[in-house]
PDB file of N, CA and C in Angstrom:
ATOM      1  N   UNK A   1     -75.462 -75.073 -41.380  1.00  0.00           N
ATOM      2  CA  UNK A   1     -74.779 -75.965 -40.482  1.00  0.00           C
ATOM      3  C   UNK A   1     -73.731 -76.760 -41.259  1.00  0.00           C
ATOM      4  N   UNK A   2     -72.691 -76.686 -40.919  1.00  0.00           N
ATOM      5  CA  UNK A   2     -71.425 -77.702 -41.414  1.00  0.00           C
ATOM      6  C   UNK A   2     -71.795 -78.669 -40.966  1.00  0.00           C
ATOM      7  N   UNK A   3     -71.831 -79.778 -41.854  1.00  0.00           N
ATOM      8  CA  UNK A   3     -71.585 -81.154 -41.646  1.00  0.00           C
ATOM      9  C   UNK A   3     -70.800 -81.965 -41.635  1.00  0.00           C
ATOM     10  N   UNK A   4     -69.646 -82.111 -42.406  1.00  0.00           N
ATOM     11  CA  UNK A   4     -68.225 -82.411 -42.600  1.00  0.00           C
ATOM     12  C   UNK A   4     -67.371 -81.245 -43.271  1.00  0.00           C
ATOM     13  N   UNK A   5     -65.767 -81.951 -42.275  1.00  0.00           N
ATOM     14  CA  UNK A   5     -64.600 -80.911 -43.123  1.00  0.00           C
ATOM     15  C   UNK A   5     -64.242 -82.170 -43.873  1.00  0.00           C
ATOM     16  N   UNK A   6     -63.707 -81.975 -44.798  1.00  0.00           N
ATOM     17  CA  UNK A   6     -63.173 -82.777 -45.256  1.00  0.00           C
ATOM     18  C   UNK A   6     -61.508 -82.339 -45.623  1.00  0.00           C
ATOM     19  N   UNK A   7     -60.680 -82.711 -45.201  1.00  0.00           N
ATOM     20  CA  UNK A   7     -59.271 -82.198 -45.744  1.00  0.00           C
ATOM     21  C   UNK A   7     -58.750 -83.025 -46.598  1.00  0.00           C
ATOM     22  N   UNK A   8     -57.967 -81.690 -47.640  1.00  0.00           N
ATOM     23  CA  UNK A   8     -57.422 -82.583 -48.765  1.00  0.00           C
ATOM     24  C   UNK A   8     -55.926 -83.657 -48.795  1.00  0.00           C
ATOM     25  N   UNK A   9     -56.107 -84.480 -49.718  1.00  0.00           N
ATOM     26  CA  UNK A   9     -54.794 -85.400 -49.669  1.00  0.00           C
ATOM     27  C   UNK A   9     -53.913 -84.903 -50.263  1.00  0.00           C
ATOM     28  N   UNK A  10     -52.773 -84.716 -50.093  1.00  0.00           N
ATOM     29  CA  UNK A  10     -51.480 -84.267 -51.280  1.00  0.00           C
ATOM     30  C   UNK A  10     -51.001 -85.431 -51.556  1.00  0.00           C
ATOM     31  N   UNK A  11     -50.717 -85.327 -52.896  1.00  0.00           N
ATOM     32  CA  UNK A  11     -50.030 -86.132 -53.530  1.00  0.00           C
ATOM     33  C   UNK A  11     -48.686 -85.667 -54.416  1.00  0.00           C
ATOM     34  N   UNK A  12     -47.546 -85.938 -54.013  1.00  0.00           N
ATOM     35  CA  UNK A  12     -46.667 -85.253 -55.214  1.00  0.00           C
ATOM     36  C   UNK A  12     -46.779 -86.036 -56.537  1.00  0.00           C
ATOM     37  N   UNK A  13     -46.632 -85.457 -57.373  1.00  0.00           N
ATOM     38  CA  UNK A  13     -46.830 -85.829 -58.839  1.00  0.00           C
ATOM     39  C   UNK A  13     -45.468 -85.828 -59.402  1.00  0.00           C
ATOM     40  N   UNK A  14     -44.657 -85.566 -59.227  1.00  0.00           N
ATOM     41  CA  UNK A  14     -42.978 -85.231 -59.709  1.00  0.00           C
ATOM     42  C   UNK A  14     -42.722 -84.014 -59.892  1.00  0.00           C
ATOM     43  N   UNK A  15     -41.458 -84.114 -59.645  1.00  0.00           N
ATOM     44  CA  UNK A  15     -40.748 -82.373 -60.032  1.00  0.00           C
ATOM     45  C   UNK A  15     -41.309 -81.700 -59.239  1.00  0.00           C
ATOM     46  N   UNK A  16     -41.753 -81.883 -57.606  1.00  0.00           N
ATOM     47  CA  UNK A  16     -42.358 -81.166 -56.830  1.00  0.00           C
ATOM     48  C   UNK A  16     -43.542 -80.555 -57.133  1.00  0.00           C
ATOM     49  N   UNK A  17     -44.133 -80.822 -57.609  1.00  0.00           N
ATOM     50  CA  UNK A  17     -45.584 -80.786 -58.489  1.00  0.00           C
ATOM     51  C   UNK A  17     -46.276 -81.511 -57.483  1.00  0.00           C
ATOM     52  N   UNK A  18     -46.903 -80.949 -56.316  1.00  0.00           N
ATOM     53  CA  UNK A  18     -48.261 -81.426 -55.485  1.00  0.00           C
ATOM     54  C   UNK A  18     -49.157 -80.998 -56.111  1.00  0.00           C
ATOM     55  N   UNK A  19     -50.506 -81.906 -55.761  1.00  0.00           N
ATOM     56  CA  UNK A  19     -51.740 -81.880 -55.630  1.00  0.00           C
ATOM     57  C   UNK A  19     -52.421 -82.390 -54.478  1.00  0.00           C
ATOM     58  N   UNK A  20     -53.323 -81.677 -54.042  1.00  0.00           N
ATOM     59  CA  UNK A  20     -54.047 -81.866 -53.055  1.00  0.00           C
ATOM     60  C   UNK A  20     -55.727 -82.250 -53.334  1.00  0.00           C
ATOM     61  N   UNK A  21     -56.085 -83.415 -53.250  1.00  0.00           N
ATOM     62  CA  UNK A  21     -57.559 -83.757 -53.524  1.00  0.00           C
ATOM     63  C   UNK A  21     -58.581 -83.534 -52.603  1.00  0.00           C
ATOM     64  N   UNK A  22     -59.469 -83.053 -52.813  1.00  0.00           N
ATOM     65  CA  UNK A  22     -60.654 -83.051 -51.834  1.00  0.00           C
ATOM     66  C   UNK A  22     -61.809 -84.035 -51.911  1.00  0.00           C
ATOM     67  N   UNK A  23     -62.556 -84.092 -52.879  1.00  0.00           N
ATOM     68  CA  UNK A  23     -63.300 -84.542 -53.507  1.00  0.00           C
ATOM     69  C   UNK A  23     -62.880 -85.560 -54.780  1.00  0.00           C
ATOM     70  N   UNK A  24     -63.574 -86.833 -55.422  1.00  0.00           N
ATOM     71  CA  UNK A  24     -64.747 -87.475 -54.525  1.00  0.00           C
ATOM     72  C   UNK A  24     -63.479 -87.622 -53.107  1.00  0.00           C
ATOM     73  N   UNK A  25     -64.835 -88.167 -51.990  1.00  0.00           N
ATOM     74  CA  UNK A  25     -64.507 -88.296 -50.642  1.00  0.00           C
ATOM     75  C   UNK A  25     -65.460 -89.564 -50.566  1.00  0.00           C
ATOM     76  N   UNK A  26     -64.494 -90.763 -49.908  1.00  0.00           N
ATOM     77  CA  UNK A  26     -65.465 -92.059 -49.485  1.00  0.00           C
ATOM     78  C   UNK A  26     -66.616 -91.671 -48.736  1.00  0.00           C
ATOM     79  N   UNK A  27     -66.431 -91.045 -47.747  1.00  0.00           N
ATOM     80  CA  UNK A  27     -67.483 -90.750 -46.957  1.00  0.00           C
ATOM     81  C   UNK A  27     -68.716 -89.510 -47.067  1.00  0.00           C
ATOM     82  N   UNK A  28     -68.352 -89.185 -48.306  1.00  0.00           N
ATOM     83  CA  UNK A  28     -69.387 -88.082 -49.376  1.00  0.00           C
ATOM     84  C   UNK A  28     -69.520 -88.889 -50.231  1.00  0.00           C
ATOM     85  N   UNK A  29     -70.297 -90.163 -50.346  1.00  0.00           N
ATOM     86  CA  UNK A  29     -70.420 -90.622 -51.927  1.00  0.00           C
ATOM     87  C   UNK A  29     -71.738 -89.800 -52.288  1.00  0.00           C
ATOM     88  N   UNK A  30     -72.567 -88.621 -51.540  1.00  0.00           N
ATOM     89  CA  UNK A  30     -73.710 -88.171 -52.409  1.00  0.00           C
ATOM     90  C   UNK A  30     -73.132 -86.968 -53.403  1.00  0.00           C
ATOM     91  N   UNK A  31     -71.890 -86.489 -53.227  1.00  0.00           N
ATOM     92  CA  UNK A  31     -72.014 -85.645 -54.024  1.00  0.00           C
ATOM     93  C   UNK A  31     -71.786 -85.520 -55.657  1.00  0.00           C
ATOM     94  N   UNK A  32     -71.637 -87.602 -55.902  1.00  0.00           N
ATOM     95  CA  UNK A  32     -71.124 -87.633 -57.286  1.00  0.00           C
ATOM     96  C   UNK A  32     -69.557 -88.207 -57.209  1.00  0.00           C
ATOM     97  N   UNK A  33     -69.780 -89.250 -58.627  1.00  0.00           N
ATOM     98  CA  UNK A  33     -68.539 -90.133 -58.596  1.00  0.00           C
ATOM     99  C   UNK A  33     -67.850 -89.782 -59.826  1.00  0.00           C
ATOM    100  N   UNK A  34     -68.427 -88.334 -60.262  1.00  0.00           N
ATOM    101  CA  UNK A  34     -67.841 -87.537 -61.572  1.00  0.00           C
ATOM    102  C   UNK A  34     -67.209 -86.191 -61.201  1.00  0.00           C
ATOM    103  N   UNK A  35     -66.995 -85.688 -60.030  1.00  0.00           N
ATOM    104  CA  UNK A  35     -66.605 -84.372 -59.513  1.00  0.00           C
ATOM    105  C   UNK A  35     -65.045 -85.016 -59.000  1.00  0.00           C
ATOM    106  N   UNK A  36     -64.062 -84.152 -59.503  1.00  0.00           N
ATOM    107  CA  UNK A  36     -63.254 -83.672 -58.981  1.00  0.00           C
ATOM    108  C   UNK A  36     -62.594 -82.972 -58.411  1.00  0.00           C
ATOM    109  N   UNK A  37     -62.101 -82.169 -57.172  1.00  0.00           N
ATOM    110  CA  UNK A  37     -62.000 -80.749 -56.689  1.00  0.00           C
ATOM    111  C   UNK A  37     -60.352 -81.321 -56.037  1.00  0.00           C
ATOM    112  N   UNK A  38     -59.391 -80.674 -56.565  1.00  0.00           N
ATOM    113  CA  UNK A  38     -58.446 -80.380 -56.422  1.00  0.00           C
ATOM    114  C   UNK A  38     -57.103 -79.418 -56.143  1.00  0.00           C
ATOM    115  N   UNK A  39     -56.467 -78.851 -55.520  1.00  0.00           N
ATOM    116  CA  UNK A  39     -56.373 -77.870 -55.466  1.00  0.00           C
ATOM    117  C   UNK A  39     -54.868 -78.083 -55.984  1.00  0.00           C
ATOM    118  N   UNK A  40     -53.857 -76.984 -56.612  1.00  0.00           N
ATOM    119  CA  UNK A  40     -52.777 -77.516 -57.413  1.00  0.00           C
ATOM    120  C   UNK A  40     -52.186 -76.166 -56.990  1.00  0.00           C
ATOM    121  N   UNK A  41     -50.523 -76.217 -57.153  1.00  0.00           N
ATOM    122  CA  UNK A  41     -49.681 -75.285 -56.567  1.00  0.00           C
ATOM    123  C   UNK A  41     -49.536 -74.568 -55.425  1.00  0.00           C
ATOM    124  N   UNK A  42     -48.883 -73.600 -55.384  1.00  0.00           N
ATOM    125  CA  UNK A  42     -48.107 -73.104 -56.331  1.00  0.00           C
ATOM    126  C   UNK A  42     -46.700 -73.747 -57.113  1.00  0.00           C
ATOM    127  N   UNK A  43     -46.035 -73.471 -57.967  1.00  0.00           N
ATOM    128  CA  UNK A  43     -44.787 -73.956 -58.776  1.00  0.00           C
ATOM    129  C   UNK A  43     -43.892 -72.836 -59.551  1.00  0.00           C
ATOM    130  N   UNK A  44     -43.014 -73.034 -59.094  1.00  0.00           N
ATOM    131  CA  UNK A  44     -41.998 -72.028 -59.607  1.00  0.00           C
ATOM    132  C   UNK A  44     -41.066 -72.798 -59.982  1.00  0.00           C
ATOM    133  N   UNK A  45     -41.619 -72.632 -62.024  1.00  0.00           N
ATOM    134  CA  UNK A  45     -40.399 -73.530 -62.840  1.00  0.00           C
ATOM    135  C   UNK A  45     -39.330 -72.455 -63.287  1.00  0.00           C
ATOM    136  N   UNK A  46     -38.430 -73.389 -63.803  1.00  0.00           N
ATOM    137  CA  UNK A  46     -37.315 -72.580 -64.511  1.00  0.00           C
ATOM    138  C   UNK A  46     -37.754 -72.237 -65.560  1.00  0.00           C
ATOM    139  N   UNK A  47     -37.136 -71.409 -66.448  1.00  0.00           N
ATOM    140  CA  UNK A  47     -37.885 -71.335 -68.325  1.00  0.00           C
ATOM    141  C   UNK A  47     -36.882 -72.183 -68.599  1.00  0.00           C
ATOM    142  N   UNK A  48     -36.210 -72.879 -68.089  1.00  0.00           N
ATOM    143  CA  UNK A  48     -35.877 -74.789 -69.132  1.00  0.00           C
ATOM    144  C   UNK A  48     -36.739 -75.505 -68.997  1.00  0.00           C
ATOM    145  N   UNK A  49     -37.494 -75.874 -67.270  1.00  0.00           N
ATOM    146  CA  UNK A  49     -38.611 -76.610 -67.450  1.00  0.00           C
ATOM    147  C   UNK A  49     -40.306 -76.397 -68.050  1.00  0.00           C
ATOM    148  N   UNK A  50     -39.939 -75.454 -68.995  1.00  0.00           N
ATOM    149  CA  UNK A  50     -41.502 -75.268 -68.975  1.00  0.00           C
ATOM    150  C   UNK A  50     -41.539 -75.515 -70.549  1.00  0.00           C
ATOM    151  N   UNK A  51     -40.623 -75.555 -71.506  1.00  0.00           N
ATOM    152  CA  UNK A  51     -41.115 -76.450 -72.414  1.00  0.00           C
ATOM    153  C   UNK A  51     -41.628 -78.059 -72.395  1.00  0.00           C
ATOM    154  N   UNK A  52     -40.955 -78.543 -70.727  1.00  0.00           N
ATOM    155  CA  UNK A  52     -40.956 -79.786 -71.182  1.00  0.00           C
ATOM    156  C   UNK A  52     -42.338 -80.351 -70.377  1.00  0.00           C
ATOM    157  N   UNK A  53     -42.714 -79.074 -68.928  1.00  0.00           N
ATOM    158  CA  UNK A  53     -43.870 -79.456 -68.814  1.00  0.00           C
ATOM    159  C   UNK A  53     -45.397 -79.088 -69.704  1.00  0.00           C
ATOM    160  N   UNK A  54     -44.980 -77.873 -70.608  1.00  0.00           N
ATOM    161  CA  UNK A  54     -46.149 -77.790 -71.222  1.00  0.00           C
ATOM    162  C   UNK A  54     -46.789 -79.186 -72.700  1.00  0.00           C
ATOM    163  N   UNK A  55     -45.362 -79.805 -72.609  1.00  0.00           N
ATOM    164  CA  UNK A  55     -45.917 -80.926 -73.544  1.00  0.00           C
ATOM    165  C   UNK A  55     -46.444 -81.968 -72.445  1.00  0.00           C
ATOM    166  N   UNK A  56     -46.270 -81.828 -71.221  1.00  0.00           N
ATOM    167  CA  UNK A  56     -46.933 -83.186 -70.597  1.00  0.00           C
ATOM    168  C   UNK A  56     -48.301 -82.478 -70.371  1.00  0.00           C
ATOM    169  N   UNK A  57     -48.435 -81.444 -69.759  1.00  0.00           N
ATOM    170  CA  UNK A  57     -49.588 -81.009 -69.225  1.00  0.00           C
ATOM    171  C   UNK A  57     -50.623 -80.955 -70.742  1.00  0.00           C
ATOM    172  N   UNK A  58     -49.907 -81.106 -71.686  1.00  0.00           N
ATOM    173  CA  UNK A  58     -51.262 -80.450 -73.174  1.00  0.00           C
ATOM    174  C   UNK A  58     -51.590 -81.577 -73.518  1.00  0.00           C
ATOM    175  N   UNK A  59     -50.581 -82.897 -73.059  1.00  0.00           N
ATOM    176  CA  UNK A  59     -50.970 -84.566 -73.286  1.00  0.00           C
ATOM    177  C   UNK A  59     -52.224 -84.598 -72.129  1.00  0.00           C
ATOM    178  N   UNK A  60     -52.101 -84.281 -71.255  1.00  0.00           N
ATOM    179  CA  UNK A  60     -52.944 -84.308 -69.917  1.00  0.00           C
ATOM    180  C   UNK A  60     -54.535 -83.597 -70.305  1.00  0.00           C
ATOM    181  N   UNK A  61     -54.277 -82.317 -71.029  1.00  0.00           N
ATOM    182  CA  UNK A  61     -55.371 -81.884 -71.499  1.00  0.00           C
ATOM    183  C   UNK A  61     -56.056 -82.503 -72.976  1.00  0.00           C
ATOM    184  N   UNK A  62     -55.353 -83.329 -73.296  1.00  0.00           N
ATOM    185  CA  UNK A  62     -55.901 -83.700 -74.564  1.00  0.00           C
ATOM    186  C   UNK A  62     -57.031 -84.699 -74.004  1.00  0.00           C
ATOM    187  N   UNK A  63     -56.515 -85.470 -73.026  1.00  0.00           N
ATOM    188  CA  UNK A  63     -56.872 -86.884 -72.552  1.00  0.00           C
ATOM    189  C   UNK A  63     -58.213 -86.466 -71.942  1.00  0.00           C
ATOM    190  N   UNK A  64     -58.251 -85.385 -71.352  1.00  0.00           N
ATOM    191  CA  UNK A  64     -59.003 -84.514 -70.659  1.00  0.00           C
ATOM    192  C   UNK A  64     -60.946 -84.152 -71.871  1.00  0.00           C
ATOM    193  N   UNK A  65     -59.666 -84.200 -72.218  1.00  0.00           N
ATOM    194  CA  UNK A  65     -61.123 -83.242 -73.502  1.00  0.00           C
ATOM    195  C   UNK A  65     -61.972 -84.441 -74.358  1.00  0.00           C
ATOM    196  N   UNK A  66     -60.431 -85.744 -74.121  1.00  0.00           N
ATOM    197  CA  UNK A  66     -61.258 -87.108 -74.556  1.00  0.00           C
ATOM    198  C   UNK A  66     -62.305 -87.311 -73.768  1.00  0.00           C
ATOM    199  N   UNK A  67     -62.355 -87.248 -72.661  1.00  0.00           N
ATOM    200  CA  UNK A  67     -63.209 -87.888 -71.688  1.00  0.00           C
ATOM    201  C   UNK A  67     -64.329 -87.113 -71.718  1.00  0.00           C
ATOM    202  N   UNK A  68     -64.445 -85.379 -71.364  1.00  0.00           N
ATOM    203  CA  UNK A  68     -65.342 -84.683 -71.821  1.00  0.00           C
ATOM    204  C   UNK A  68     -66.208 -84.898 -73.261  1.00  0.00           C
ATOM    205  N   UNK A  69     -65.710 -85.179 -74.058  1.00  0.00           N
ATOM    206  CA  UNK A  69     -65.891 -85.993 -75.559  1.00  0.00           C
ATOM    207  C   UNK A  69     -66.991 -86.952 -75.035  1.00  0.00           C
ATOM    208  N   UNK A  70     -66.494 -87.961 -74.047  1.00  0.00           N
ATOM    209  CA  UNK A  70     -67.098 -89.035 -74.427  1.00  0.00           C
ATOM    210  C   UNK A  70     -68.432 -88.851 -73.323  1.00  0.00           C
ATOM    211  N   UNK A  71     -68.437 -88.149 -72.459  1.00  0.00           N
ATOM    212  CA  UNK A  71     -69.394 -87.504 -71.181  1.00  0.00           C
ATOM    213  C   UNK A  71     -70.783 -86.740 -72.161  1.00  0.00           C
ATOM    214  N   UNK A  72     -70.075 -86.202 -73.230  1.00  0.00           N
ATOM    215  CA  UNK A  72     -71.364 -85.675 -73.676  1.00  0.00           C
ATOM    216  C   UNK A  72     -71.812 -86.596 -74.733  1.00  0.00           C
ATOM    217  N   UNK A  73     -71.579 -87.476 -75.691  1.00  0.00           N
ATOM    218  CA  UNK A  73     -71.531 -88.686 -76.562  1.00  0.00           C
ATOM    219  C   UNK A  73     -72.612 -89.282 -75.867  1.00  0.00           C
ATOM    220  N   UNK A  74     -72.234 -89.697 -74.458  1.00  0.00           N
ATOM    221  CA  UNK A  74     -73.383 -90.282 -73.223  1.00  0.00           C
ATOM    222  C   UNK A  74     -74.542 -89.900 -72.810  1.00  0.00           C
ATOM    223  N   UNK A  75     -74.529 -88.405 -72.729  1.00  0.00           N
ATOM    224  CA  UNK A  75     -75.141 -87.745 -72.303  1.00  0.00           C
ATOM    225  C   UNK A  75     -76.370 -87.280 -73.304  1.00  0.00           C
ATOM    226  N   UNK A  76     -76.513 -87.189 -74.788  1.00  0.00           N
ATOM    227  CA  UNK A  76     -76.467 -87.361 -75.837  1.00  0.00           C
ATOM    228  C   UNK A  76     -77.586 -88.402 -75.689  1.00  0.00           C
ATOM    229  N   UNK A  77     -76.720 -89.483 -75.842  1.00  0.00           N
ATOM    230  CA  UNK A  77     -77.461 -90.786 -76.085  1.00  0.00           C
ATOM    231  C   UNK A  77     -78.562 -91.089 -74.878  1.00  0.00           C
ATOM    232  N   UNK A  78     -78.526 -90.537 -73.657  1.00  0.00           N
ATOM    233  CA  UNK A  78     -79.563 -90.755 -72.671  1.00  0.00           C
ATOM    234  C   UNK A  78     -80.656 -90.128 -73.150  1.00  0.00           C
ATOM    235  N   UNK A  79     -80.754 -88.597 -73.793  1.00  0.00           N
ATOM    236  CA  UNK A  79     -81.594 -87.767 -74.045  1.00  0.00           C
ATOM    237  C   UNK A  79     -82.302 -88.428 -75.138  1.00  0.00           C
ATOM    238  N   UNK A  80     -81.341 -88.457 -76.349  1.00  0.00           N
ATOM    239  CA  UNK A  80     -82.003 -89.032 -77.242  1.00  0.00           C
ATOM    240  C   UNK A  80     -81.837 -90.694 -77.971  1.00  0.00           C
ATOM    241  N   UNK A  81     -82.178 -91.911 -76.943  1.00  0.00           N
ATOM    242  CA  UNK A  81     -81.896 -93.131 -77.289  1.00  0.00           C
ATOM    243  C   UNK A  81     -82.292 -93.446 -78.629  1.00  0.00           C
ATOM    244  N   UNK A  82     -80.976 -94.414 -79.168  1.00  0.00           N
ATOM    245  CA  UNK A  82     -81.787 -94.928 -80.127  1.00  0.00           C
ATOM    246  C   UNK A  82     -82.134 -96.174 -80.833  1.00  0.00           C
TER     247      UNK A  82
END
Protein backbone atom coordinates (compact mmCIF):
# COMPACT_ATOMS: atom_id res chain seq x y z
CA UNK A 1 0.00 0.00 0.00
CA UNK A 2 1.38 3.54 -0.87
CA UNK A 3 1.27 5.82 1.74
CA UNK A 4 2.71 9.02 0.53
CA UNK A 5 4.02 10.51 -2.90
CA UNK A 6 6.20 12.68 -2.14
CA UNK A 7 7.44 15.02 -5.11
CA UNK A 8 10.71 16.39 -5.52
CA UNK A 9 11.83 20.16 -5.13
CA UNK A 10 14.11 21.62 -7.88
CA UNK A 11 16.42 23.79 -7.11
CA UNK A 12 18.75 25.45 -9.70
CA UNK A 13 22.23 25.48 -8.50
CA UNK A 14 23.83 27.74 -11.37
CA UNK A 15 24.80 27.31 -14.85
CA UNK A 16 21.48 25.55 -15.22
CA UNK A 17 22.55 22.87 -12.99
CA UNK A 18 19.06 21.62 -11.28
CA UNK A 19 18.53 19.45 -8.57
CA UNK A 20 15.59 17.99 -7.50
CA UNK A 21 15.24 16.78 -3.69
CA UNK A 22 13.08 14.20 -2.41
CA UNK A 23 14.11 13.24 0.76
CA UNK A 24 14.59 14.19 4.02
CA UNK A 25 10.76 15.21 3.70
CA UNK A 26 9.13 17.24 6.80
CA UNK A 27 6.40 15.07 6.77
CA UNK A 28 8.65 11.68 6.62
CA UNK A 29 10.74 12.54 9.61
CA UNK A 30 10.82 8.45 10.19
CA UNK A 31 12.93 7.78 7.55
CA UNK A 32 16.12 9.57 8.98
CA UNK A 33 17.66 13.06 9.24
CA UNK A 34 20.92 11.53 7.49
CA UNK A 35 19.40 10.35 4.02
CA UNK A 36 19.55 12.28 1.15
CA UNK A 37 17.79 11.29 -2.21
CA UNK A 38 18.21 13.58 -4.94
CA UNK A 39 17.87 13.37 -8.31
CA UNK A 40 20.46 15.54 -10.63
CA UNK A 41 20.39 16.24 -14.47
CA UNK A 42 20.64 15.85 -17.13
CA UNK A 43 23.56 18.64 -18.32
CA UNK A 44 25.05 19.22 -21.43
CA UNK A 45 28.38 21.17 -20.83
CA UNK A 46 30.66 22.59 -23.29
CA UNK A 47 34.40 21.04 -23.06
CA UNK A 48 35.26 24.83 -21.82
CA UNK A 49 32.95 24.27 -18.99
CA UNK A 50 34.04 21.17 -17.69
CA UNK A 51 37.37 22.03 -16.47
CA UNK A 52 35.91 24.56 -14.44
CA UNK A 53 33.09 22.43 -13.14
CA UNK A 54 35.17 19.47 -12.32
CA UNK A 55 37.22 21.66 -9.82
CA UNK A 56 33.95 22.73 -8.08
CA UNK A 57 32.31 19.41 -8.08
CA UNK A 58 35.92 17.55 -6.60
CA UNK A 59 35.73 20.63 -3.85
CA UNK A 60 32.09 19.28 -3.33
CA UNK A 61 33.41 15.75 -3.11
CA UNK A 62 36.16 16.43 -0.88
CA UNK A 63 33.73 18.10 1.66
CA UNK A 64 31.70 15.06 1.07
CA UNK A 65 34.20 12.46 2.14
CA UNK A 66 34.88 15.00 5.17
CA UNK A 67 31.64 14.36 6.51
CA UNK A 68 31.66 10.59 5.71
CA UNK A 69 35.11 10.85 7.72
CA UNK A 70 33.52 12.20 10.48
CA UNK A 71 30.05 9.72 10.34
CA UNK A 72 32.29 6.87 10.85
CA UNK A 73 34.83 8.65 13.64
CA UNK A 74 31.08 8.68 15.40
CA UNK A 75 30.08 5.72 14.62
CA UNK A 76 33.33 4.26 15.92
CA UNK A 77 33.10 5.93 19.07
CA UNK A 78 29.38 4.66 19.83
CA UNK A 79 30.61 1.03 19.35
CA UNK A 80 33.56 1.39 21.12
CA UNK A 81 33.27 4.33 23.97
CA UNK A 82 35.91 5.46 25.71
Amino acid sequence: MIEMIIEQRRRNLGGGFDVGRVLPFAKRRMVGPFIFFDHMGPLDLAPADMARRRREWAAHRRQRLRLDRWRQDAFAAVLRPS
